[in-house]
Protein backbone atom coordinates (compact mmCIF):
# COMPACT_ATOMS: atom_id res chain seq x y z
CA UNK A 1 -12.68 31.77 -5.83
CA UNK A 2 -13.53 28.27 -5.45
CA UNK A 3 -16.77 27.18 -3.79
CA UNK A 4 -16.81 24.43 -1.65
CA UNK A 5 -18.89 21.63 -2.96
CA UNK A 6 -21.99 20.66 -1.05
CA UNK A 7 -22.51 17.08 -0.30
CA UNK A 8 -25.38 14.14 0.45
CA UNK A 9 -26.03 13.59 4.65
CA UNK A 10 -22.68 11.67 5.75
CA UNK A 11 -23.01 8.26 5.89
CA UNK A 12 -22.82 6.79 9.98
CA UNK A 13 -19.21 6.30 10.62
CA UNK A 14 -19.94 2.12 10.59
CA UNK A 15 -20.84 2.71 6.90
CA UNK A 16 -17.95 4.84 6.01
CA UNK A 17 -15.56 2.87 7.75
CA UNK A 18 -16.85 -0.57 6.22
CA UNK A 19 -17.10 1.00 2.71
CA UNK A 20 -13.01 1.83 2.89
CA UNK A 21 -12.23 -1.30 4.64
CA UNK A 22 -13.79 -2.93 1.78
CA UNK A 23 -11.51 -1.51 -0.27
CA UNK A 24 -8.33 -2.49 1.88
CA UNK A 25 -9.58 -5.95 1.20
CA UNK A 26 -9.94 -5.84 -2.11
CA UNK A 27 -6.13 -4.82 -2.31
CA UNK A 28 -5.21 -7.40 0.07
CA UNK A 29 -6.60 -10.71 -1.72
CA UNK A 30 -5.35 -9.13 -5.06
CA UNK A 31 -1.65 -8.72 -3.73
CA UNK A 32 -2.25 -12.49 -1.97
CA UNK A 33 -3.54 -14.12 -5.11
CA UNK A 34 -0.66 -12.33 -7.10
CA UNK A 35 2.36 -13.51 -5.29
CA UNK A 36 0.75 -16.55 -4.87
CA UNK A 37 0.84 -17.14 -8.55
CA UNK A 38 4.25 -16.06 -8.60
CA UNK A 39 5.26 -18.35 -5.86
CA UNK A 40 3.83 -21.24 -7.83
CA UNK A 41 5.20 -20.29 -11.10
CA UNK A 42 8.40 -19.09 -10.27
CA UNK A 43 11.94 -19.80 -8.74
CA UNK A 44 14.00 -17.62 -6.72
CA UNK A 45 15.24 -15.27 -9.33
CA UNK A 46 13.74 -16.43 -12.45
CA UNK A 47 12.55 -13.77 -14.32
CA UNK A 48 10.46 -13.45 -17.09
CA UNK A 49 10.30 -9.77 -19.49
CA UNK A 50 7.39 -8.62 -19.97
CA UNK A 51 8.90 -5.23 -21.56
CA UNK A 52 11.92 -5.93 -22.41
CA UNK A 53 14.21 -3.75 -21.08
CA UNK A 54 12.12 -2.67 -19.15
CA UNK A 55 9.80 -4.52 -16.38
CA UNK A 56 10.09 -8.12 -15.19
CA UNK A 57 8.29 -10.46 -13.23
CA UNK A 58 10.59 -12.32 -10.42
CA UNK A 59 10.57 -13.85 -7.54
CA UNK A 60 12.28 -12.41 -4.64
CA UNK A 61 12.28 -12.16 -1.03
CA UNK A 62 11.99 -9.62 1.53
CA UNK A 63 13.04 -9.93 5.29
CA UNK A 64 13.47 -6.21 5.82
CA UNK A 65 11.47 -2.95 4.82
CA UNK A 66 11.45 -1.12 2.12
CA UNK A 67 14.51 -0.65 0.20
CA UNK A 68 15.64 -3.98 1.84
CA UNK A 69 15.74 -1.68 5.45
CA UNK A 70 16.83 -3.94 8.13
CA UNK A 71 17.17 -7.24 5.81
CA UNK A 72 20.17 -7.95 7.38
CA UNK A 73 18.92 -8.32 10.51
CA UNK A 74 19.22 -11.16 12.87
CA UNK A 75 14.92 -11.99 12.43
CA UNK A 76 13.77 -9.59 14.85
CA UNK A 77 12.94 -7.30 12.45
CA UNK A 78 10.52 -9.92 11.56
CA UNK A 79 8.42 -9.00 14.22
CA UNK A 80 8.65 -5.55 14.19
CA UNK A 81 7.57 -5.00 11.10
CA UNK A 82 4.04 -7.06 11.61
CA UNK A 83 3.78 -5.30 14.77
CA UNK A 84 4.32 -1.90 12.84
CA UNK A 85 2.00 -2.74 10.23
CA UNK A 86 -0.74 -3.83 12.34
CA UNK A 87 -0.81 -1.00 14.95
CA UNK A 88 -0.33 1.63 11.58
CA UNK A 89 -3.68 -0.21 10.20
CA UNK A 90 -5.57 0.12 13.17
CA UNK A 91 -4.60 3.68 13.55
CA UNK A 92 -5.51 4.29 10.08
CA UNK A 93 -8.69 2.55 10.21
CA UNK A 94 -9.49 4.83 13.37
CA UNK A 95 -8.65 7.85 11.25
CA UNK A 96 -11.05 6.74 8.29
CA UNK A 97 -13.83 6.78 10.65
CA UNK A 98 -13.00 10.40 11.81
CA UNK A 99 -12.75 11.95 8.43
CA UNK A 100 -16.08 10.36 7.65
CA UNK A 101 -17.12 12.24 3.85
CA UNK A 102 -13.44 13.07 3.04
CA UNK A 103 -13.08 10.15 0.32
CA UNK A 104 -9.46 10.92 -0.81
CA UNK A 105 -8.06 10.94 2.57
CA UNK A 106 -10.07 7.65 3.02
CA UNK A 107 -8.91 6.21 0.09
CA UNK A 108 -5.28 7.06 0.84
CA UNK A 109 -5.81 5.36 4.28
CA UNK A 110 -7.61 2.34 2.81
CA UNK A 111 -5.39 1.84 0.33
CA UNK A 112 -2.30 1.96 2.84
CA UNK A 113 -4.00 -0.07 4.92
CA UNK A 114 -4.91 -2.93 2.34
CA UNK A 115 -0.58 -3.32 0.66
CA UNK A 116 0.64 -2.92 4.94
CA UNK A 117 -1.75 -6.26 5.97
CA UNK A 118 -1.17 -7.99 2.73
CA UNK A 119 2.63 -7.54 3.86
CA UNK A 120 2.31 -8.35 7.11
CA UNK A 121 0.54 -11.41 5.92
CA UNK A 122 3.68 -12.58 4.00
CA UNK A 123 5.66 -11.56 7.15
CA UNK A 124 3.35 -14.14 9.07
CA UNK A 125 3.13 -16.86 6.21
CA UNK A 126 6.78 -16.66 4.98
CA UNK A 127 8.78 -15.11 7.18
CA UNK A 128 9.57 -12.19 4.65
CA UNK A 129 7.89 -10.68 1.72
CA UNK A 130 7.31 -11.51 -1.49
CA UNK A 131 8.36 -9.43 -4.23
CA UNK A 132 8.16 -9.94 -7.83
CA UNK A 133 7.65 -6.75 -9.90
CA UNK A 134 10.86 -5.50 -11.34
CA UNK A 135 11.43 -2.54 -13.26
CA UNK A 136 14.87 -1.54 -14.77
CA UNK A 137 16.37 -0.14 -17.71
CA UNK A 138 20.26 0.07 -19.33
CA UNK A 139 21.87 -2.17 -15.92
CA UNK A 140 19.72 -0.02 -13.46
CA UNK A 141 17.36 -1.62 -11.13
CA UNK A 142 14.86 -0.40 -8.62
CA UNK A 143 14.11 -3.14 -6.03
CA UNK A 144 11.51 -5.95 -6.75
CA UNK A 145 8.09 -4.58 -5.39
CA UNK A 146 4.60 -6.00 -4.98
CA UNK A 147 1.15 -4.92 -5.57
CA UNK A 148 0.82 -4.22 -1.56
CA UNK A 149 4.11 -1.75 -1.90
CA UNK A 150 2.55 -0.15 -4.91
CA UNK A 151 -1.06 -0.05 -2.98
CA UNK A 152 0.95 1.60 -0.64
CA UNK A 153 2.71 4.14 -2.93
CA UNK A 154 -0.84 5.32 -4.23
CA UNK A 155 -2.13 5.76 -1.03
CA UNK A 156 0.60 7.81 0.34
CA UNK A 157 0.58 9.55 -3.01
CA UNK A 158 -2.84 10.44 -2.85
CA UNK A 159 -2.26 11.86 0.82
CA UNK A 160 -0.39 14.11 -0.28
CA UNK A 161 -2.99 15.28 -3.29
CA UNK A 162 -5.59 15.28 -0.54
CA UNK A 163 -3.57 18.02 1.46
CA UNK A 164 -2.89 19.86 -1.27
CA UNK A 165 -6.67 19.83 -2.64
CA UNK A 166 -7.22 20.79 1.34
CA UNK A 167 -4.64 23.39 1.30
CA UNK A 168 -5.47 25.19 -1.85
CA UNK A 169 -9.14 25.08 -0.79
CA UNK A 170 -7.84 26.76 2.77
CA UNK A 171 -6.00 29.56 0.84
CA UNK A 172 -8.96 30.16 -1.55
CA UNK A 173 -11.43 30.85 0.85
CA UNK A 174 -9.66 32.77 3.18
CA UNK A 175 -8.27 35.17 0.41
């Protein structure tokens, strides 16, 4: 049976919520300084290997969601997506401070939080978003990304570890 680990006093939920926010911003000026540098390196489509065969760096542009959802869109989408992203972020920031000492599930939410501004940012600045990772292999692509997408990836990734962890935890002390 698995014992539940004991923890320190939780931190106030001011702390806990500025400790994962801290994190969202960390992810946010690394995804702006990164397609920054792309932007000023880089013209629409250039690539450059960096495996070959494998994974690129481009430049590419975004107007709709993931998977290029919407992109053909008459602009609107534009705005739905910031207003998405920004209503998701404050929802997940409220949610941080009410699972105050659960650090995955505020991880998850920090780290969702931190790739949905820093593409709602490029929504704002550019009209779309940047992309420029590109991984493909034998005339198979996946579509460009960005380090906010992957943020984003992890964090829902680790959401779904953090209910598992929670779930198995559930079943092992009720058995």
């Amino acid at each position: 049976m698995l014992a539940r680990p004991t923890r320190a006093p939780l931190p106030g939920t001011a702390s806990w919520l500025a400790r994962w926010l801290a994190l969202a911003g960390v992810v946010i000026v690394i995804d702006q300084m990164t397609k920054q540098m792309v932007l000023d390196r880089f013209s629409i489509g250039e690539r450059v290997a960096v495996v070959t065969d494998w994974f690129d760096i481009t430049l590419a542009f975004n107007p709709g969601a993931a998977f290029s959802f919407l992109a053909d869109a008459q602009g609107w989408q534009r705005w739905l997506f910031v207003a998405i992203g920004l209503c998701a972020s404050a929802l997940m920031g409220w949610l941080i401070g009410r699972h105050r000492g659960e650090p995955v599930f505020s991880a998850a939410m920090a780290l969702i939080i931190g790739g949905a501004i820093g593409n709602v940012i490029d929504r704002l600045v550019h009209g779309q978003v940047v992309d420029f990772l590109l991984v493909h292999h034998a005339g198979w692509f996946f579509p460009a990304f960005n380090v906010a997408d992957s943020s984003i990836t992890l964090g829902a990734i680790l959401l779904i570890l953090d209910e598992f962890l929670r779930w198995r935890f559930s079943r092992a002390t009720t058995h």
